[in-house]
N, C-alpha and C. Protein backbone atom coordinates (compact mmCIF):
# COMPACT_ATOMS: atom_id res chain seq x y z
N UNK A 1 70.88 -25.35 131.73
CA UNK A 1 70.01 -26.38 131.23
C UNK A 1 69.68 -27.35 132.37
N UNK A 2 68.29 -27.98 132.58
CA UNK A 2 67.96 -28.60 133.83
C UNK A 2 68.54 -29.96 133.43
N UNK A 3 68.73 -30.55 134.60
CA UNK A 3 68.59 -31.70 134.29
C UNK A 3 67.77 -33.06 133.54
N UNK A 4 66.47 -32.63 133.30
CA UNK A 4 65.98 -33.32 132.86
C UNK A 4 65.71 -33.18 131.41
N UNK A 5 66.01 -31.69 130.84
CA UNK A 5 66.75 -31.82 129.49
C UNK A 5 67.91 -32.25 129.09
N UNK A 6 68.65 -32.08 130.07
CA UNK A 6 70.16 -32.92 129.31
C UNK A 6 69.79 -34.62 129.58
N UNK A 7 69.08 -34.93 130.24
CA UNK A 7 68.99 -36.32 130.22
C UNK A 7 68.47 -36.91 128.79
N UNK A 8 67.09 -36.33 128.56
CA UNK A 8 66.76 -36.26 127.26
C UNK A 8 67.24 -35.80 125.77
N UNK A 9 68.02 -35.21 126.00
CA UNK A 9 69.04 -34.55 124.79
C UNK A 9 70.04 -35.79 124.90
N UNK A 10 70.44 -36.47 125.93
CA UNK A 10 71.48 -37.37 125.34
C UNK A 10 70.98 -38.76 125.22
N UNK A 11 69.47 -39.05 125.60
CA UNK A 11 69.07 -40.44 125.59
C UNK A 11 68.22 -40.21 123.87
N UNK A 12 68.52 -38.80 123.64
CA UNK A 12 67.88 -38.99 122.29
C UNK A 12 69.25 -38.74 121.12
N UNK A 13 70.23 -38.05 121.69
CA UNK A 13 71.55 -38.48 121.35
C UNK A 13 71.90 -40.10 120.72
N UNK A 14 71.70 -40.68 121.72
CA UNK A 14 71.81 -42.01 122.04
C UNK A 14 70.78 -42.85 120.31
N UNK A 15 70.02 -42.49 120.58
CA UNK A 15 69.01 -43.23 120.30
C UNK A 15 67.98 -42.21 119.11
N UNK A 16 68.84 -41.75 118.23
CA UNK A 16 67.83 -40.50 117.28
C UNK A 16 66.59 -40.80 117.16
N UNK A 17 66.04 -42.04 116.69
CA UNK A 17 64.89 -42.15 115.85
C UNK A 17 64.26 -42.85 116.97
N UNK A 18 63.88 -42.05 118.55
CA UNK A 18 63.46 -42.98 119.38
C UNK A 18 62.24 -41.41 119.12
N UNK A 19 60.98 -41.63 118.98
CA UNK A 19 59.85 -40.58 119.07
C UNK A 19 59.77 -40.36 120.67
N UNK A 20 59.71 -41.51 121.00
CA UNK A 20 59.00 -41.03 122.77
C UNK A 20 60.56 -40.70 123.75
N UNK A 21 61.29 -40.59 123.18
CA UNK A 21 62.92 -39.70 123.48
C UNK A 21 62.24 -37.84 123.30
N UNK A 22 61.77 -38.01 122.10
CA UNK A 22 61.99 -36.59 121.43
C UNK A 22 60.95 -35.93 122.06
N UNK A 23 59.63 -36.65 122.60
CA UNK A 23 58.52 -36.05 123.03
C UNK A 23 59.06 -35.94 124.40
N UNK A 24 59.60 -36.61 124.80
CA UNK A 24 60.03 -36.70 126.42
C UNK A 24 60.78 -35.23 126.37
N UNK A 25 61.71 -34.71 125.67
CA UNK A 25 62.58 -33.76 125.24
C UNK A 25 61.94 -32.88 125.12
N UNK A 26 60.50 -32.70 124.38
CA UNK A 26 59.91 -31.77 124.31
C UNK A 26 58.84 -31.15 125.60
N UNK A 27 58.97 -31.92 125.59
CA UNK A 27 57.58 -32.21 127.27
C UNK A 27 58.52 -31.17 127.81
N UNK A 28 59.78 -31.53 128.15
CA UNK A 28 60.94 -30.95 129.27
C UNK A 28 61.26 -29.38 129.30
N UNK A 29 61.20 -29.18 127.57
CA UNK A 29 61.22 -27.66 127.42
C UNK A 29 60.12 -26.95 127.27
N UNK A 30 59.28 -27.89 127.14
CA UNK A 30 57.35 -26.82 127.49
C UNK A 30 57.45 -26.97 129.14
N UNK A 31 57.95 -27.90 129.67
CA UNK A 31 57.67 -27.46 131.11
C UNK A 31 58.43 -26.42 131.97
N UNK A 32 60.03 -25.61 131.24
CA UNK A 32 60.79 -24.72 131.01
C UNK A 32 60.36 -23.79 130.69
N UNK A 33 59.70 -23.86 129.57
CA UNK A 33 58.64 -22.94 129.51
C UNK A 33 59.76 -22.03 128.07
N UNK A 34 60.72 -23.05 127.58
CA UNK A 34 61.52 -22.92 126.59
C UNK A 34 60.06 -23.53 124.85
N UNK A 35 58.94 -23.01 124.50
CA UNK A 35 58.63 -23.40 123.76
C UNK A 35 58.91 -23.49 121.80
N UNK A 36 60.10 -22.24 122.17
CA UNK A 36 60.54 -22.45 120.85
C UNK A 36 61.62 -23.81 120.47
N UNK A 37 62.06 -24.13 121.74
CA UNK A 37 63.12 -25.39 121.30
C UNK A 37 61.54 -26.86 121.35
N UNK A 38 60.53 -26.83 121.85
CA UNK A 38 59.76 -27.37 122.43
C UNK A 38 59.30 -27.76 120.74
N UNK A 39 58.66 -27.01 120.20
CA UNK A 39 58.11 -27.14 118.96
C UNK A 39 58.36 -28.11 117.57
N UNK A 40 59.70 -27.88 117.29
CA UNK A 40 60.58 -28.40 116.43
C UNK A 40 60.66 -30.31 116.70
N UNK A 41 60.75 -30.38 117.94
CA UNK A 41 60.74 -32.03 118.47
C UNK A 41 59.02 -32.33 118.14
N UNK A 42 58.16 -31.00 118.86
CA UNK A 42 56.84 -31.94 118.87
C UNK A 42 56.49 -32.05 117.23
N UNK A 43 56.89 -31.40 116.64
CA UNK A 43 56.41 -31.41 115.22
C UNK A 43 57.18 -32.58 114.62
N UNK A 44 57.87 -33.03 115.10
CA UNK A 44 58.67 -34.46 114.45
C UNK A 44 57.99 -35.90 114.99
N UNK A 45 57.43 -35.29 116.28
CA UNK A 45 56.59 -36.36 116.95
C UNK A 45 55.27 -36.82 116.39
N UNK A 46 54.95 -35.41 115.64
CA UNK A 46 53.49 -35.73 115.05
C UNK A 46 53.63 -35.98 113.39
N UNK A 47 54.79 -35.86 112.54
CA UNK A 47 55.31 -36.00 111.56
C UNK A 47 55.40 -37.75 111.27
N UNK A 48 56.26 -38.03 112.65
CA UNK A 48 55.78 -39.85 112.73
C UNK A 48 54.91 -40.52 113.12
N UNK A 49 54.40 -40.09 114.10
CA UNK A 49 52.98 -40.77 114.45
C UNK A 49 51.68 -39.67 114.38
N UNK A 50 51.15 -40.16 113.08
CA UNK A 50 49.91 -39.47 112.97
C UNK A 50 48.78 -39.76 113.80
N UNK A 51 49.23 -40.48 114.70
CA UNK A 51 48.22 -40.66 115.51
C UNK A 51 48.35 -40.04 116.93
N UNK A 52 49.05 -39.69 117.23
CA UNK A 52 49.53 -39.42 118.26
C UNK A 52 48.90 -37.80 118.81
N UNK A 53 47.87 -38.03 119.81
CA UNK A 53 46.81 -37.13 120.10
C UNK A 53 47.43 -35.71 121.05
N UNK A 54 48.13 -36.69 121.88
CA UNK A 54 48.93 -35.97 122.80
C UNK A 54 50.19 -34.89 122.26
N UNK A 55 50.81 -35.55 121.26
CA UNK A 55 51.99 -34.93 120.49
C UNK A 55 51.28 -33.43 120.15
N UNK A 56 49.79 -33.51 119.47
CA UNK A 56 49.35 -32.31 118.49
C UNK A 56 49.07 -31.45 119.37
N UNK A 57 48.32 -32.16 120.90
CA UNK A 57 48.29 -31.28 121.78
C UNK A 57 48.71 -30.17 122.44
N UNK A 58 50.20 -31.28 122.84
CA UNK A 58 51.31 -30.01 123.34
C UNK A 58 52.00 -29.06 121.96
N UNK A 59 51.89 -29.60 120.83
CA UNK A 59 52.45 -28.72 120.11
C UNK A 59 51.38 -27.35 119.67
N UNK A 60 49.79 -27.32 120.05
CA UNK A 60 49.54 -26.46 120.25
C UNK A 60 49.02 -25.60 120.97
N UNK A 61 49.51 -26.15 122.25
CA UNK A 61 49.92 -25.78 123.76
C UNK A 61 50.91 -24.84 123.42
N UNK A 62 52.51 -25.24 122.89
CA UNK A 62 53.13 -24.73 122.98
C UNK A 62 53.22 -23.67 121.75
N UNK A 63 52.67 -23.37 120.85
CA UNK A 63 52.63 -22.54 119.93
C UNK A 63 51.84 -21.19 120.61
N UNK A 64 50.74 -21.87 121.39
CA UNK A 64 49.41 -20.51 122.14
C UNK A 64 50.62 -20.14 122.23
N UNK A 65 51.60 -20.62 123.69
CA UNK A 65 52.16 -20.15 125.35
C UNK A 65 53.51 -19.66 124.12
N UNK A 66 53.53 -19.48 122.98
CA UNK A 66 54.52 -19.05 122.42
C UNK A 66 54.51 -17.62 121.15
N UNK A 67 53.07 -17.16 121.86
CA UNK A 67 52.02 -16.19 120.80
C UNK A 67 51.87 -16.55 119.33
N UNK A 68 52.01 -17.98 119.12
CA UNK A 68 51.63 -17.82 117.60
C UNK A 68 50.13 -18.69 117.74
N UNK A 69 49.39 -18.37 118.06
CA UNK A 69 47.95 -19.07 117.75
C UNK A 69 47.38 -19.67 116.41
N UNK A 70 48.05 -18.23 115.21
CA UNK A 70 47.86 -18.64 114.21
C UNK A 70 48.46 -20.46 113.76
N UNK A 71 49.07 -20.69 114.35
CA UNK A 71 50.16 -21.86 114.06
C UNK A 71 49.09 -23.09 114.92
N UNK A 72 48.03 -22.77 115.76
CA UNK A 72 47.74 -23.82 116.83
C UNK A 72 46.17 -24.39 116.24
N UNK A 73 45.83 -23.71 115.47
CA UNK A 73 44.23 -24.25 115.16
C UNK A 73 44.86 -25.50 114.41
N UNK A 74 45.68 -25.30 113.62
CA UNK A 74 45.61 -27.11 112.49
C UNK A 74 45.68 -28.01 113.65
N UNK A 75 46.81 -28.58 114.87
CA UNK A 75 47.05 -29.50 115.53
C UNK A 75 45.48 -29.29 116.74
N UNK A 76 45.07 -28.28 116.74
CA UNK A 76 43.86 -28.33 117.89
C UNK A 76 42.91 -29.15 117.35
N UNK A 77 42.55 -28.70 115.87
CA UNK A 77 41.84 -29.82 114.74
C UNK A 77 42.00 -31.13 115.14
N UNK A 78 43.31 -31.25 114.88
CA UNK A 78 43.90 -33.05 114.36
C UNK A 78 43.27 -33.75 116.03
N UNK A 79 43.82 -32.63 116.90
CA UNK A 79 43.76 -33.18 118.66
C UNK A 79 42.21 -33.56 118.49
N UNK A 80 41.58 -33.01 118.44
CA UNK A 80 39.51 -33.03 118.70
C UNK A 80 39.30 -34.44 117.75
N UNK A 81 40.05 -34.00 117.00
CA UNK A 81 39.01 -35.49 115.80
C UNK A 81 40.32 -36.48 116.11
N UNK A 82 41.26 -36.73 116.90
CA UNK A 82 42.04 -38.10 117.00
C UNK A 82 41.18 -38.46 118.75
N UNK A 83 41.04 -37.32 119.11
CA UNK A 83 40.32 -37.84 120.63
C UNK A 83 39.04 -38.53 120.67
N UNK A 84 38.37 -38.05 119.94
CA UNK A 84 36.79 -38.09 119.54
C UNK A 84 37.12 -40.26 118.94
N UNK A 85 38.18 -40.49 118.04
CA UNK A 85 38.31 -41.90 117.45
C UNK A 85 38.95 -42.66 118.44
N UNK A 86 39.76 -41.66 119.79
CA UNK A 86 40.27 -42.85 120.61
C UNK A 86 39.43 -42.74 121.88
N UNK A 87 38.10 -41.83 121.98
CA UNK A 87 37.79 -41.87 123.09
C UNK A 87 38.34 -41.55 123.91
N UNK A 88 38.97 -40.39 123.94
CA UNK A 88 39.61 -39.51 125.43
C UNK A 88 38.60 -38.00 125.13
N UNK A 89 37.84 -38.07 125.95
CA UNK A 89 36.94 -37.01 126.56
C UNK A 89 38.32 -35.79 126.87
N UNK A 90 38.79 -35.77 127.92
CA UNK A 90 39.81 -34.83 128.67
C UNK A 90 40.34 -33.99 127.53
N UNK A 91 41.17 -34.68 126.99
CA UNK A 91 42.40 -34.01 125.58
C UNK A 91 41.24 -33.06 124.54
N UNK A 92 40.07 -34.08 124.59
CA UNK A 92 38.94 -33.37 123.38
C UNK A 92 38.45 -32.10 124.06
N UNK A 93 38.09 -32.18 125.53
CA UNK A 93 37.41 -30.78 125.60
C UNK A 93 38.47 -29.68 126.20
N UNK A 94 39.69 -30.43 126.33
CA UNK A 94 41.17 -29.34 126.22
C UNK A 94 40.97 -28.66 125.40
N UNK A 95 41.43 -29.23 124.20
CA UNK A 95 41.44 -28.98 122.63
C UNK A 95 40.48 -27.71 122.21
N UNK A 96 38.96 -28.30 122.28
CA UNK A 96 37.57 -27.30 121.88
C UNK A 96 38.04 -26.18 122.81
N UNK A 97 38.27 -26.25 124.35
CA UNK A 97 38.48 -25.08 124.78
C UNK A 97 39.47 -23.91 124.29
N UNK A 98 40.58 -24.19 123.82
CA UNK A 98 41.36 -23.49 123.35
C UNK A 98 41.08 -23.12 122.17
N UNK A 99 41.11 -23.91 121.56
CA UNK A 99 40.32 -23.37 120.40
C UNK A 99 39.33 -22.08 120.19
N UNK A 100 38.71 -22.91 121.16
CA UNK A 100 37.28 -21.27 121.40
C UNK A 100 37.97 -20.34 121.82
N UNK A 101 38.89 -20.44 122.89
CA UNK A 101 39.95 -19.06 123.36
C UNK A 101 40.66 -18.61 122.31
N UNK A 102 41.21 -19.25 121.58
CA UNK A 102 41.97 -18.54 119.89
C UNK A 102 40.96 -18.14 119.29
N UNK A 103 39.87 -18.45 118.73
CA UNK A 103 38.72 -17.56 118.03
C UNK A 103 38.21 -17.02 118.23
N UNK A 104 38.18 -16.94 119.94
CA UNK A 104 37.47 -15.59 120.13
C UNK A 104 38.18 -14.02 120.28
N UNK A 105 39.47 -14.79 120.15
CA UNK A 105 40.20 -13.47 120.00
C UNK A 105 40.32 -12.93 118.86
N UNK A 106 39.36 -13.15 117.75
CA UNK A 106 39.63 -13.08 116.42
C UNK A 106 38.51 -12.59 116.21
């Protein structure tokens, strides 16, 4: 386990109901490239903050990079229409892109 997951596993130890602990935690194992432990945190991230553009993102980042696509269109949704109300261009045409890459494989 790297270091920068055990840092996060115990500052969220520390501190359960800290969200930006758990996303930090999750960030750590999508960048591991561990996305099944990755998932479970981001889905708690977006469970509390419905607003949270970035959270839906990586969680369906990490669902693609984890072959379930089927699982990534709802949060690609939520990502496009929370970007579009906060004005982040970048995350929105992330989002549409992948998207179009999951449907067109369909």
């Amino acid at each position: 386990m790297s270091e920068r997951i055990s840092l996060f596993l115990k500052k969220l130890e520390d501190n359960k109901g800290s969200l930006l602990n758990r996303f930090s935690l999750a960030q750590a194992f999508f960048e591991e490239g561990k996305y099944n432990q990755a998932i479970p945190h981001l889905k708690e991230c977006v469970q509390g903050r419905a607003d949270w553009m970035m959270a839906y993102l990586f969680l369906a980042k990490a669902y693609i990079a984890n072959g379930q696509e089927e699982f990534a269109r709802e949060p690609l949704d939520v990502t496009i229409k929370l970007a579009k109300e906060q004005s982040h261009e970048d995350p929105e045409n992330e989002a549409k892109a992948l998207l179009f890459e999951i449907n067109k494989g369909n």
